[in-house]
Protein backbone atom coordinates (compact mmCIF):
# COMPACT_ATOMS: atom_id res chain seq x y z
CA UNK A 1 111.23 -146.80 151.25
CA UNK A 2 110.41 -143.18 152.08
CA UNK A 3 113.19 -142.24 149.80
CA UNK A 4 111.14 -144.09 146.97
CA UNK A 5 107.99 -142.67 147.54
CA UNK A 6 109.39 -139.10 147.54
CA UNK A 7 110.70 -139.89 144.01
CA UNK A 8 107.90 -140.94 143.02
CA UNK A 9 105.41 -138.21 143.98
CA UNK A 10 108.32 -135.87 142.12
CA UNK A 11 107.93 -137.80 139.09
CA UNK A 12 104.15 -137.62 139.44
CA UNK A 13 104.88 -133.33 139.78
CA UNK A 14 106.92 -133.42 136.96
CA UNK A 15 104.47 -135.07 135.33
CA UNK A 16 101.36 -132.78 136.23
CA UNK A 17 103.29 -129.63 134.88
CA UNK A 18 104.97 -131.20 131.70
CA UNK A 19 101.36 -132.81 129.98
CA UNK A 20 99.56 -129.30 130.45
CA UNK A 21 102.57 -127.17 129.15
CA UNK A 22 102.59 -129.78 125.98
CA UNK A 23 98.92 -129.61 125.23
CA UNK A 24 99.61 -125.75 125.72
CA UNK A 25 101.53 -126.17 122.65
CA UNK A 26 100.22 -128.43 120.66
CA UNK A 27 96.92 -126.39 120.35
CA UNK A 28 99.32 -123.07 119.86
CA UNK A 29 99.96 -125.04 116.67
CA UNK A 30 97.03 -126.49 115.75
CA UNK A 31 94.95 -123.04 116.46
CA UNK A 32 97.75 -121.02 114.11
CA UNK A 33 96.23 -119.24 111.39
CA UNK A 34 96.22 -121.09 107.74
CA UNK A 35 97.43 -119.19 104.96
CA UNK A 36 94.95 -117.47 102.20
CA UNK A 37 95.14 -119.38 98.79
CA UNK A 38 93.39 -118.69 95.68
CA UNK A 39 92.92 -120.64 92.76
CA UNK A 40 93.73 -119.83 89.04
CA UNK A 41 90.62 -120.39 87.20
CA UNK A 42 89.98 -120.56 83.65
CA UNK A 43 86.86 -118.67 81.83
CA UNK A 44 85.37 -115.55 80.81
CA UNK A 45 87.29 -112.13 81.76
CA UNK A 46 85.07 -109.33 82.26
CA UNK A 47 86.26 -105.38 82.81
CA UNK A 48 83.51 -103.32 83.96
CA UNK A 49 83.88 -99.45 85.46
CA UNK A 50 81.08 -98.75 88.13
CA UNK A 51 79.46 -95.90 88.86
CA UNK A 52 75.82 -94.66 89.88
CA UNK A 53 73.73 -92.00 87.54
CA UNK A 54 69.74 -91.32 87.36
CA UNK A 55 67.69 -91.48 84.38
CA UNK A 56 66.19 -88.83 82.59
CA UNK A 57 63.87 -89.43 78.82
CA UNK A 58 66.11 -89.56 76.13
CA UNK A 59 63.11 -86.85 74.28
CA UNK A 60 60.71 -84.47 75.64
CA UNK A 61 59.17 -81.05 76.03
CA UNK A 62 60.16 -78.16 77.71
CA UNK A 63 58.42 -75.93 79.73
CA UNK A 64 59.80 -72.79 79.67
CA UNK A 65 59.85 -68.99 81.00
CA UNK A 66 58.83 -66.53 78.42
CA UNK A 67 61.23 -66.54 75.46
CA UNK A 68 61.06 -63.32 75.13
CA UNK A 69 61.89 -62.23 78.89
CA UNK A 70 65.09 -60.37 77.38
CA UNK A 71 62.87 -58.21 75.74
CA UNK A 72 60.64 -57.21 78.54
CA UNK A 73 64.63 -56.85 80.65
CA UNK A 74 63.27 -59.43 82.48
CA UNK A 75 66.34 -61.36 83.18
CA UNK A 76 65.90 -62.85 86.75
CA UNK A 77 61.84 -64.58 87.39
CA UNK A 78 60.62 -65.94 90.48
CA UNK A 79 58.27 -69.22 90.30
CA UNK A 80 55.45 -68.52 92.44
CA UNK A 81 53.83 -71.70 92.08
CA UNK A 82 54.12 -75.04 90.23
CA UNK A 83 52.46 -78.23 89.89
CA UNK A 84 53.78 -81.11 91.84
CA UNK A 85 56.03 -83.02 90.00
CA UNK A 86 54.41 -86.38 88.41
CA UNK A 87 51.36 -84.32 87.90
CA UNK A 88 49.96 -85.47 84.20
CA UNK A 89 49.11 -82.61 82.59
CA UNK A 90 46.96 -81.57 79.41
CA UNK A 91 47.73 -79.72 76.69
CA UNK A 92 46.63 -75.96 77.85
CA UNK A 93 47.24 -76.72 81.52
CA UNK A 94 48.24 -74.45 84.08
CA UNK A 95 51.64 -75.80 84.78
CA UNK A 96 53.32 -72.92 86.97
CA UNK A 97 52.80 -69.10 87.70
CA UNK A 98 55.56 -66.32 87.27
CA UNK A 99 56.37 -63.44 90.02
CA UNK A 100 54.73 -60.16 88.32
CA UNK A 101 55.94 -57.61 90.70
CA UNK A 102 58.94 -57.12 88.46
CA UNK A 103 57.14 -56.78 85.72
CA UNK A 104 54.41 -54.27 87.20
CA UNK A 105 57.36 -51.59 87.54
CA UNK A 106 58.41 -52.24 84.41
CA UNK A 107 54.78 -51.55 82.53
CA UNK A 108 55.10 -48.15 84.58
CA UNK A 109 58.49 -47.00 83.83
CA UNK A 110 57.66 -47.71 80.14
CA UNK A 111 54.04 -46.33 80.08
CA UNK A 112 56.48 -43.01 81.50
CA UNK A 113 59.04 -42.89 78.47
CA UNK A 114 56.31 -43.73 75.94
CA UNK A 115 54.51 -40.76 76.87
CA UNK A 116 57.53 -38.89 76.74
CA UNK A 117 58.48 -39.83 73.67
CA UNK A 118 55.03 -39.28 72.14
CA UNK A 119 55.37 -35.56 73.23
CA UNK A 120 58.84 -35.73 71.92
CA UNK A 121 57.47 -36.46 68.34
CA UNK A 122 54.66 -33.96 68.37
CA UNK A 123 56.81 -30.95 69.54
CA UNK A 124 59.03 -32.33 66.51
CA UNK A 125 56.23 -32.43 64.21
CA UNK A 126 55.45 -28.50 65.42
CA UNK A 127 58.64 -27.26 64.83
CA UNK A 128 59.15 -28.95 61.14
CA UNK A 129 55.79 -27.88 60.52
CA UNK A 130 56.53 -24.15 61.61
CA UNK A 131 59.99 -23.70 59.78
CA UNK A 132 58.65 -24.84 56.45
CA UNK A 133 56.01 -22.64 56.81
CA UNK A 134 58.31 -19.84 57.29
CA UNK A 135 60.53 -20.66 54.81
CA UNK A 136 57.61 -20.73 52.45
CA UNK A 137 56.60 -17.67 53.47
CA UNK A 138 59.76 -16.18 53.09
CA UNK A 139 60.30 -17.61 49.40
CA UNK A 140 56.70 -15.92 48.45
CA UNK A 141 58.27 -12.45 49.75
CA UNK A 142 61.52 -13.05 47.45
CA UNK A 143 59.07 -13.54 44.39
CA UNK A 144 57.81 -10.36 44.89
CA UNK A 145 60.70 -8.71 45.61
CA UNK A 146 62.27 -10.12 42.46
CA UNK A 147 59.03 -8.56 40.69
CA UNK A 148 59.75 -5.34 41.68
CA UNK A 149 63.45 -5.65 40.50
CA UNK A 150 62.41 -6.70 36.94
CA UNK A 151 59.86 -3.21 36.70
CA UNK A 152 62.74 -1.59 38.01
CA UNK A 153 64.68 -2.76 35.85
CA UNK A 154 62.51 -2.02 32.68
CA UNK A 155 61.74 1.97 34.02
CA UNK A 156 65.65 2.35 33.97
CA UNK A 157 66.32 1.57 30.24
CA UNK A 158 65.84 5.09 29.39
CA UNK A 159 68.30 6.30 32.52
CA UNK A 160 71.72 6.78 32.76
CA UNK A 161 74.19 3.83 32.52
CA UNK A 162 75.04 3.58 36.07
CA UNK A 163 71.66 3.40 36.89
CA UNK A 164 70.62 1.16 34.63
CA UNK A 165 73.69 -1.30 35.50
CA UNK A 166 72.87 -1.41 39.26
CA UNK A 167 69.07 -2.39 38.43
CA UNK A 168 70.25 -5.12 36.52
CA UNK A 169 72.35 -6.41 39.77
CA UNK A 170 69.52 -5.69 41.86
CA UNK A 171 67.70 -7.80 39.82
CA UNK A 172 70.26 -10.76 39.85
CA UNK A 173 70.70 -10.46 43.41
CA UNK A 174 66.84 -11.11 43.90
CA UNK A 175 67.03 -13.95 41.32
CA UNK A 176 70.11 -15.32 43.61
CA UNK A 177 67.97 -15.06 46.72
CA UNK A 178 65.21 -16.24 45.71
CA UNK A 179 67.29 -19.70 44.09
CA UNK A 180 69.11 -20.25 47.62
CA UNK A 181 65.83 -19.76 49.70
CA UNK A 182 64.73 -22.65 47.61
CA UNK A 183 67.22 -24.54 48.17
CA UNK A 184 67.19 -24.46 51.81
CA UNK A 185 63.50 -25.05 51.86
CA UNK A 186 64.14 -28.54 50.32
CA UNK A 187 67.15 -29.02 52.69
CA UNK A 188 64.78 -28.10 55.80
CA UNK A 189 62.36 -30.22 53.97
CA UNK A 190 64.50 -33.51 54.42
CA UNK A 191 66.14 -32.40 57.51
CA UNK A 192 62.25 -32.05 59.21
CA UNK A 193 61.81 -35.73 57.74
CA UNK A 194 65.07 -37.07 59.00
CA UNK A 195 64.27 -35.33 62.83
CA UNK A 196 60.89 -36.73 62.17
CA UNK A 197 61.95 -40.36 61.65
CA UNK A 198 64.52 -40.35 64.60
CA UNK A 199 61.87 -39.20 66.87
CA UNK A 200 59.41 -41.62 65.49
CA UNK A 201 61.87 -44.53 65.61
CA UNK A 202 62.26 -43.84 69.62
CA UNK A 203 58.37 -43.68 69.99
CA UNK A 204 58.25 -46.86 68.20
CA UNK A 205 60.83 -48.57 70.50
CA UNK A 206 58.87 -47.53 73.55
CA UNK A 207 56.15 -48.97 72.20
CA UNK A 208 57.36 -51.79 71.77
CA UNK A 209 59.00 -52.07 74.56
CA UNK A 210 55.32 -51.61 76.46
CA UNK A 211 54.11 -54.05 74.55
CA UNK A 212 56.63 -56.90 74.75
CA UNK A 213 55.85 -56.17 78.75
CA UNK A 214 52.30 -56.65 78.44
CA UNK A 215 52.84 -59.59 76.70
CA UNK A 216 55.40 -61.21 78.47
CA UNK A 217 53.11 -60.82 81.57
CA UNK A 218 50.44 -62.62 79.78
CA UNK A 219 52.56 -65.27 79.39
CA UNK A 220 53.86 -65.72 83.12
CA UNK A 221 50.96 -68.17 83.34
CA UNK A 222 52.64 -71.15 82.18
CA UNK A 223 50.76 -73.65 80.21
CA UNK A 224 51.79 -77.10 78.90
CA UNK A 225 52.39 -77.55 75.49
CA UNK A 226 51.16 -80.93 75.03
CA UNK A 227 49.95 -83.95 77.44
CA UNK A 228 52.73 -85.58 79.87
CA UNK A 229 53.91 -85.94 83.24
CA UNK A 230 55.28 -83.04 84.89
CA UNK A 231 59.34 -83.48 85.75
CA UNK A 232 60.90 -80.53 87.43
CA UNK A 233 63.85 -78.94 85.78
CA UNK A 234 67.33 -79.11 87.87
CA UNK A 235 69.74 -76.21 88.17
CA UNK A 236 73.54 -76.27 87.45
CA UNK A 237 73.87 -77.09 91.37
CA UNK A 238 71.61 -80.36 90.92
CA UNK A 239 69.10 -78.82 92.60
CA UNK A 240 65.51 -79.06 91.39
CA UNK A 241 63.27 -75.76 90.76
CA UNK A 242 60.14 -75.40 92.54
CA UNK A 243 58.14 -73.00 94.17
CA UNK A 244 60.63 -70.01 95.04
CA UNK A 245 63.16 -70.63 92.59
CA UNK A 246 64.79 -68.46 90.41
CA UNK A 247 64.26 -68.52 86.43
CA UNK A 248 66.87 -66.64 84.03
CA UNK A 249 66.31 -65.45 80.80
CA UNK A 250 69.16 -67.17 79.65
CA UNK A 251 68.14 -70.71 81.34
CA UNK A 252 64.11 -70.80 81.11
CA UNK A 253 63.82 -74.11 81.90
CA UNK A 254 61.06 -74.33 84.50
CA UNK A 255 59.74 -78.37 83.88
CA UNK A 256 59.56 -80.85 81.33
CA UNK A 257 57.22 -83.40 79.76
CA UNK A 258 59.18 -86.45 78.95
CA UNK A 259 58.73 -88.97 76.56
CA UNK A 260 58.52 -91.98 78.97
CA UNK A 261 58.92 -95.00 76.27
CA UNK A 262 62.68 -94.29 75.93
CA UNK A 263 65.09 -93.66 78.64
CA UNK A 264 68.48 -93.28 79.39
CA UNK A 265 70.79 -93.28 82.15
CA UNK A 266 73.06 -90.07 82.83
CA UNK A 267 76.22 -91.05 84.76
CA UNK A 268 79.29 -89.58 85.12
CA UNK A 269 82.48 -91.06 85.29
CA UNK A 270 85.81 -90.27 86.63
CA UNK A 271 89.22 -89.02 84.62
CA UNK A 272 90.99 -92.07 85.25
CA UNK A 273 88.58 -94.81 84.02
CA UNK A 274 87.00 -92.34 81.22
CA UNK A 275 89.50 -93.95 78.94
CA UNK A 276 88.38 -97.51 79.46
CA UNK A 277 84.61 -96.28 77.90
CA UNK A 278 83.46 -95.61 74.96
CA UNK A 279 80.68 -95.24 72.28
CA UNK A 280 78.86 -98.70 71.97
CA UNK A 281 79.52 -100.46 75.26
CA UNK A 282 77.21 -102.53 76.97
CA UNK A 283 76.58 -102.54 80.51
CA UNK A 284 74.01 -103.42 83.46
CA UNK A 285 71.90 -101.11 84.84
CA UNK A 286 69.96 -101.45 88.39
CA UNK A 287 67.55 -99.40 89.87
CA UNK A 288 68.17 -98.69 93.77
CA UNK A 289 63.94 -98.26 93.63
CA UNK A 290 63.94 -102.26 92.61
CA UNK A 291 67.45 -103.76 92.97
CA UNK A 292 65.79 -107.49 91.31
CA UNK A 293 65.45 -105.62 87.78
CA UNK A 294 68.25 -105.60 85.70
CA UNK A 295 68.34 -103.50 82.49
CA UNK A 296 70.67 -103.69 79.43
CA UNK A 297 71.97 -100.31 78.58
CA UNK A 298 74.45 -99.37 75.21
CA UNK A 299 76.62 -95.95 75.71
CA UNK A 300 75.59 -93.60 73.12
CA UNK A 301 77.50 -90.68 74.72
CA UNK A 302 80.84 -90.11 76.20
CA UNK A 303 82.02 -86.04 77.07
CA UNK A 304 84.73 -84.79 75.52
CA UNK A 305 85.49 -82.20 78.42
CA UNK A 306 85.18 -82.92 81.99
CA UNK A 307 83.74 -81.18 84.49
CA UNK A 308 83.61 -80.16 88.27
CA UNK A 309 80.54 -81.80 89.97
CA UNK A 310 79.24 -80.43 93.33
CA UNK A 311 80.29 -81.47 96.50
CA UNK A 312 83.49 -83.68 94.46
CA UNK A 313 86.64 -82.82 93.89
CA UNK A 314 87.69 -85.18 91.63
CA UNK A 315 86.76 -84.06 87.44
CA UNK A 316 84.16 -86.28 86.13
CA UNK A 317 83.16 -87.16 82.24
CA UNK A 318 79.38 -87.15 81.62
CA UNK A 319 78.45 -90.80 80.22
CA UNK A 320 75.33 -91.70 78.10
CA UNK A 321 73.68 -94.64 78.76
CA UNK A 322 70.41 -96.01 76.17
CA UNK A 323 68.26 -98.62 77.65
CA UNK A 324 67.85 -101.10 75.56
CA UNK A 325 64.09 -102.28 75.21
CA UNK A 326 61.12 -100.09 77.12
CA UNK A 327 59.97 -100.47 80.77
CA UNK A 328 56.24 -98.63 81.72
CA UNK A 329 57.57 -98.61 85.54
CA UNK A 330 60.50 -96.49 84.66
CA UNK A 331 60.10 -92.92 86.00
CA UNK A 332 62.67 -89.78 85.28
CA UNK A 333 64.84 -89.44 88.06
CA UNK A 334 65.26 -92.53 89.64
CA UNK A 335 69.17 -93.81 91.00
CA UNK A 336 70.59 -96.13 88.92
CA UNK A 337 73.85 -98.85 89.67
CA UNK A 338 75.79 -98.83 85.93
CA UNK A 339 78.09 -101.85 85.02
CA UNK A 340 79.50 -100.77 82.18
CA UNK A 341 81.77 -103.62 80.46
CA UNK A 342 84.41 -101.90 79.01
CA UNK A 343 86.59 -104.71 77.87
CA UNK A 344 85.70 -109.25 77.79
CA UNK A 345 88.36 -112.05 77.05
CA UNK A 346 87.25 -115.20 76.49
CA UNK A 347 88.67 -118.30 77.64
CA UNK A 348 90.95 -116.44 79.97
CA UNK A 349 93.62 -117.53 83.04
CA UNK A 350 92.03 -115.38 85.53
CA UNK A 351 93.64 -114.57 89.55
CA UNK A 352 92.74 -112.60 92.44
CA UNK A 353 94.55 -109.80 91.97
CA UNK A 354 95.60 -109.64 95.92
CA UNK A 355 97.99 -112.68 94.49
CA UNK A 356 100.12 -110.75 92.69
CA UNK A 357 102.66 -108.23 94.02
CA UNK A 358 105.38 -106.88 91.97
CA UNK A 359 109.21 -106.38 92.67
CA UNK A 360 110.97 -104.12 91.13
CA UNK A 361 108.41 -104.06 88.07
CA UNK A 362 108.52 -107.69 88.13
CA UNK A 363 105.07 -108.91 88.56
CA UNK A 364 105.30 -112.29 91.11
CA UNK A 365 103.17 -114.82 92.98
CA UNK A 366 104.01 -117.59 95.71
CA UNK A 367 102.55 -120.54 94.14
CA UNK A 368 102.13 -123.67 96.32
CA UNK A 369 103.79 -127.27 94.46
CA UNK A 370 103.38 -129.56 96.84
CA UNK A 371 104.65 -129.52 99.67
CA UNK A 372 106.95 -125.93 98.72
CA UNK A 373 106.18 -122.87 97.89
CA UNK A 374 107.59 -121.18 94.32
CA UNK A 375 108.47 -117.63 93.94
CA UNK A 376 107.53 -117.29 90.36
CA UNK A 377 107.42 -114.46 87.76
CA UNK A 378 104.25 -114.26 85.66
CA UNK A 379 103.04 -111.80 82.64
CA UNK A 380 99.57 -110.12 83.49
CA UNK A 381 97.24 -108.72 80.79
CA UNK A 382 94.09 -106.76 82.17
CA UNK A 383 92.27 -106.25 85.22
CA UNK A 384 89.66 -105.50 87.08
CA UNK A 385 88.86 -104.30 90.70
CA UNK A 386 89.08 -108.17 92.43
CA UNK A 387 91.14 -110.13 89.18
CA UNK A 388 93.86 -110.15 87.27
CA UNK A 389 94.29 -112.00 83.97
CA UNK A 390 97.34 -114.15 83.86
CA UNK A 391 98.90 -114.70 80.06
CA UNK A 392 102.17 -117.19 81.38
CA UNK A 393 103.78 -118.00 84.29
CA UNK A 394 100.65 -120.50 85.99
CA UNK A 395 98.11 -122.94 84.92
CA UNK A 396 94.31 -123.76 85.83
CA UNK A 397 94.22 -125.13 88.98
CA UNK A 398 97.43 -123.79 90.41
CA UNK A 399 97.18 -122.80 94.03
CA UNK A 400 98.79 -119.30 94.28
CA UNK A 401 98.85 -117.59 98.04
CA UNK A 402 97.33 -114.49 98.62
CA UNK A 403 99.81 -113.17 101.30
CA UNK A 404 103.49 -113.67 100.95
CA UNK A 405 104.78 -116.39 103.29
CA UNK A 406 107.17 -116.09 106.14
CA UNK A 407 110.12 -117.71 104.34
CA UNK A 408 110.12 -115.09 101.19
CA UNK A 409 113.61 -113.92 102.07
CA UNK A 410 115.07 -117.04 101.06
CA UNK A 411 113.02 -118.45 98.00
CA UNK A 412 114.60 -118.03 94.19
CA UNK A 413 112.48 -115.91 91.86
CA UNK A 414 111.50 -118.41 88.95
CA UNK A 415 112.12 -116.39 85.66
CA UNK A 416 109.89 -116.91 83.00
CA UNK A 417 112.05 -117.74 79.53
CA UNK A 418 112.73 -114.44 77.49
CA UNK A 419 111.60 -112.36 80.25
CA UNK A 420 112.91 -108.63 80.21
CA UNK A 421 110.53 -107.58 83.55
CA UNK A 422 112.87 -105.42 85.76
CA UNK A 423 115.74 -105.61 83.45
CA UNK A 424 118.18 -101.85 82.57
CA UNK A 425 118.75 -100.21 79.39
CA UNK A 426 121.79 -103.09 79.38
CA UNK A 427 119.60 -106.18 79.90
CA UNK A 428 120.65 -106.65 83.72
CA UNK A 429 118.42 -107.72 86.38
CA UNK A 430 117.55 -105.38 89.06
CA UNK A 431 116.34 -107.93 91.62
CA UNK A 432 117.30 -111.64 91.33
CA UNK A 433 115.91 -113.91 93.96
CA UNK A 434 115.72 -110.45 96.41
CA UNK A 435 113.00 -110.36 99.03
CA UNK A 436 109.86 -109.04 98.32
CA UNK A 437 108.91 -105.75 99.47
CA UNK A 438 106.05 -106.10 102.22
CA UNK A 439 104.86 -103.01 100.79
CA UNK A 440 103.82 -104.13 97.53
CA UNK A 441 102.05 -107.08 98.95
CA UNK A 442 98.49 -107.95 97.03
CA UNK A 443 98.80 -104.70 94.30
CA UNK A 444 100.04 -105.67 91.15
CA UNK A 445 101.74 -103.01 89.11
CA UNK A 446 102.83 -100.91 91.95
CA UNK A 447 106.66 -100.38 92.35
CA UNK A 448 108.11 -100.71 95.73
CA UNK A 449 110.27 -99.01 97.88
CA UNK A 450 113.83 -99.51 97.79
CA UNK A 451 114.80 -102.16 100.64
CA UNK A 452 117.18 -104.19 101.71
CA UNK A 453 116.68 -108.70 102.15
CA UNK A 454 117.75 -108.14 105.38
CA UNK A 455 115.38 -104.96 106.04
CA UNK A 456 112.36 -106.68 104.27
CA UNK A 457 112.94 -110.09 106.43
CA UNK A 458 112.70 -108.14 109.65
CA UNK A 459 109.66 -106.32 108.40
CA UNK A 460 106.34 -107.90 110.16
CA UNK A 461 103.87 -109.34 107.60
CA UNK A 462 100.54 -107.19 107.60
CA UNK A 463 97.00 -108.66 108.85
CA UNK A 464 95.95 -110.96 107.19
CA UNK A 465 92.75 -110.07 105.08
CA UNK A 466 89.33 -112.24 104.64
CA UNK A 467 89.63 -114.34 101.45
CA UNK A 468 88.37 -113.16 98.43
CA UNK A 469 85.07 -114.73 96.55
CA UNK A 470 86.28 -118.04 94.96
CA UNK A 471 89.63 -118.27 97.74
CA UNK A 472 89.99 -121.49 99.65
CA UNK A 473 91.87 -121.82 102.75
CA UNK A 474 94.36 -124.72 103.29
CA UNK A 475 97.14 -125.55 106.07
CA UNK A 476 100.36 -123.49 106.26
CA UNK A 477 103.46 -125.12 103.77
CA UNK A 478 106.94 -126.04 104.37
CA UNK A 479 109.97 -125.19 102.32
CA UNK A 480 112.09 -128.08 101.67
């Protein structure tokens, strides 16, 4: 009897530590993690490339330093005040004023070499004025001279020969003279009026040179041009120029007045989806100042050279965007989202691209047939940054997982008829019915690393990722 009852309360043990240790398990295996599926849908296929920009007025005015700064060798100006920006403005406005220290030196140091150059003329103008008088002078005194040698002359007909023959060459030496000196009069003539006109040309130049100072200090008061809304200018570093900035003569730009009733967007775009855009292409465009608005835009521009943007690394294209239609509560400057839809198939078998993983250039997905799950080789066409478009190899509806399952290492790739994916210059196979390579998992169209079945079996799987918009979740399936 006691022999009984111990059995019993043993069974009853037995008992107490078996149920627990079963419902243990059974909710290890009902709590297990279902696998990610997503479902091949059927519809529209959009490409868009992403970026943000900021909108400026397609036309407007300029408000500018003095064009003629250069002139004045006023190359570097100093904004000493400005207008707030979004200040509307009339025609004849003060808009800004210009640093005139620089300038003040400059009327000085001019003022100097005008002066000297004015005494440089007049000492010129003495000194043509005093040679020609001499040479005059001196021409008068041959005349005479050469009078005296024709009496001479005359009074020795009657004398001896010899005496007779050297008053005739006194004579033609005097006529000589007398020819030469005129000669150089008219050459010191035109060399006093060439000395005249270099001196004068250097007095003009100062004066000019005065002048374009005096006037290009008149004009550091800037004034709008016409009526608008004041938009400050920004410099190469996307920095905008207000009070304290710098001014070149070589980039005036100080504000602008834009013409508000047409707008664009200015984005820029990277090297590697530059390609994917061009002239025509519609997009979306969203203000960060109002996300609810939503603006159709057309690309009217695309650069042909890119360019290093600050604080980037990476070169960037500048990108054109027209808004389509006019919006009063646009304002110059504001952030902007751009969509711009760069390619759209209709009608098309579309995937989450995190389906696809490719072996060996052999694009593949794990699609679920009832109770199994197929290796199978599709063709892709385009994609985007969440799909990928499918052109054979699955069918709407098909149920396609979105991590590779445990059992990969065993399943048969599923060739697609007349498929050459992954195939040598001699038409063989490179990977037939191989494990996938856990490296390659959800990104299409990258090659993986060489591995073994064996190697790629051992491998854990990664984490498993949250599902992507339109992915349902269902219960893990078997292999037969």
């Amino acid at each position: 009897m006691i022999s009984r009852k111990l059995g019993l309360q043993l069974l009853a043990g037995a008992a107490l530590v078996i149920i627990p240790g079963a419902w243990l398990l059974a909710s290890d295996s009902a709590t297990a993690e279902p696998e990610l599926v997503a479902t091949v849908e059927r519809g529209d296929f959009a490409v868009t490339v992403t970026t943000s920009g900021e909108l400026r007025a397609q036309k407007f005015v300029e408000i500018s330093a003095p064009p003629d700064a250069r002139l004045a060798e006023a190359y570097q100006m100093k904004i000493l005040s400005i207008v707030p920006e979004g200040t509307t403005v009339k025609a004849g406005d003060v808009v800004a004023e210009l640093d005139r220290s620089t300038l003040a030196a400059k009327i000085q140091e001019f003022t100097l070499a005008l002066q000297k150059a004015e005494a440089v003329y007049e000492q010129a103008m003495l000194d043509s004025t005093l040679n020609r008088s001499k040479a005059r002078e001196d021409m008068r005194s041959m005349e005479l001279a050469l009078e005296e040698k024709k009496l001479a002359k005359e009074q020795a007909r009657y004398e001896a020969p010899t005496i007779k023959r050297q008053a005739e060459i006194d004579l033609e030496r005097a006529e000589r003279a007398l020819a030469q000196a005129k000669l150089d009069y008219k050459t010191k003539t035109e060399q006093a009026q060439a000395k005249m006109r270099e001196v004068g040309a250097d007095l003009e130049r100062q004066r000019g040179k005065l002048a374009a100072v005096v006037s290009v200090m008149d004009q550091f008061t800037i004034r709008a041009p016409s009526d608008g809304m004041v938009i400050y200018v920004k410099e190469w570093n996307g920095k905008k120029r207000t009070t304290g900035s710098q001014v070149s003569a070589w980039d005036p730009g100080v504000a602008t007045l834009p013409d508000l009733s047409k707008m664009e967007s200015i984005t820029y775009v990277n090297e590697i989806d530059v390609r994917k855009v061009a002239v025509g292409q519609t997009g979306t465009i969203t203000l960060d100042a109002d996300p609810d608005k939503r603006l159709r835009g057309r690309v009217t521009s695309v650069a042909n050279m890119g360019e290093q943007r600050p604080n980037t690394d990476a070169k960037v294209f500048e990108v054109q965007l027209e808004i389509l239609g006019s919006d009063t509560t646009l304002r110059p400057g504001m952030t902007t989202g751009n969509a711009i839809e760069t390619l759209r198939t209709p009608d098309a078998l579309h995937v989450s691209l995190e389906a696809v993983s490719n072996e060996n250039g052999i694009p593949i997905v794990y699609r679920q047939a009832g109770g199994r799950v197929v290796r199978q080789e599709v063709e892709t066409g385009a994609s985007n940054d969440d799909e990928v478009v499918i052109l054979r190899g699955l069918d709407e509806g098909d149920r396609v997982l979105l991590v590779p399952p445990k059992e990969s290492a065993s399943l048969a790739l599923e060739r697609l008829p007349g498929s050459t994916a992954g195939s040598d210059s001699a038409g063989r196979t490179a990977v037939q019915g191989a494990a996938p390579d856990s490296t390659t998992e959800g990104s299409a169209g990258v090659p993986p690393a060489d591995s073994t079945a064996a190697t790629d079996s051992a491998r854990p799987l990664p984490p498993l990722r949250a599902p992507p918009k339109g992915a349902a979740v269902a219960a893990p399936a078997s292999a037969n």
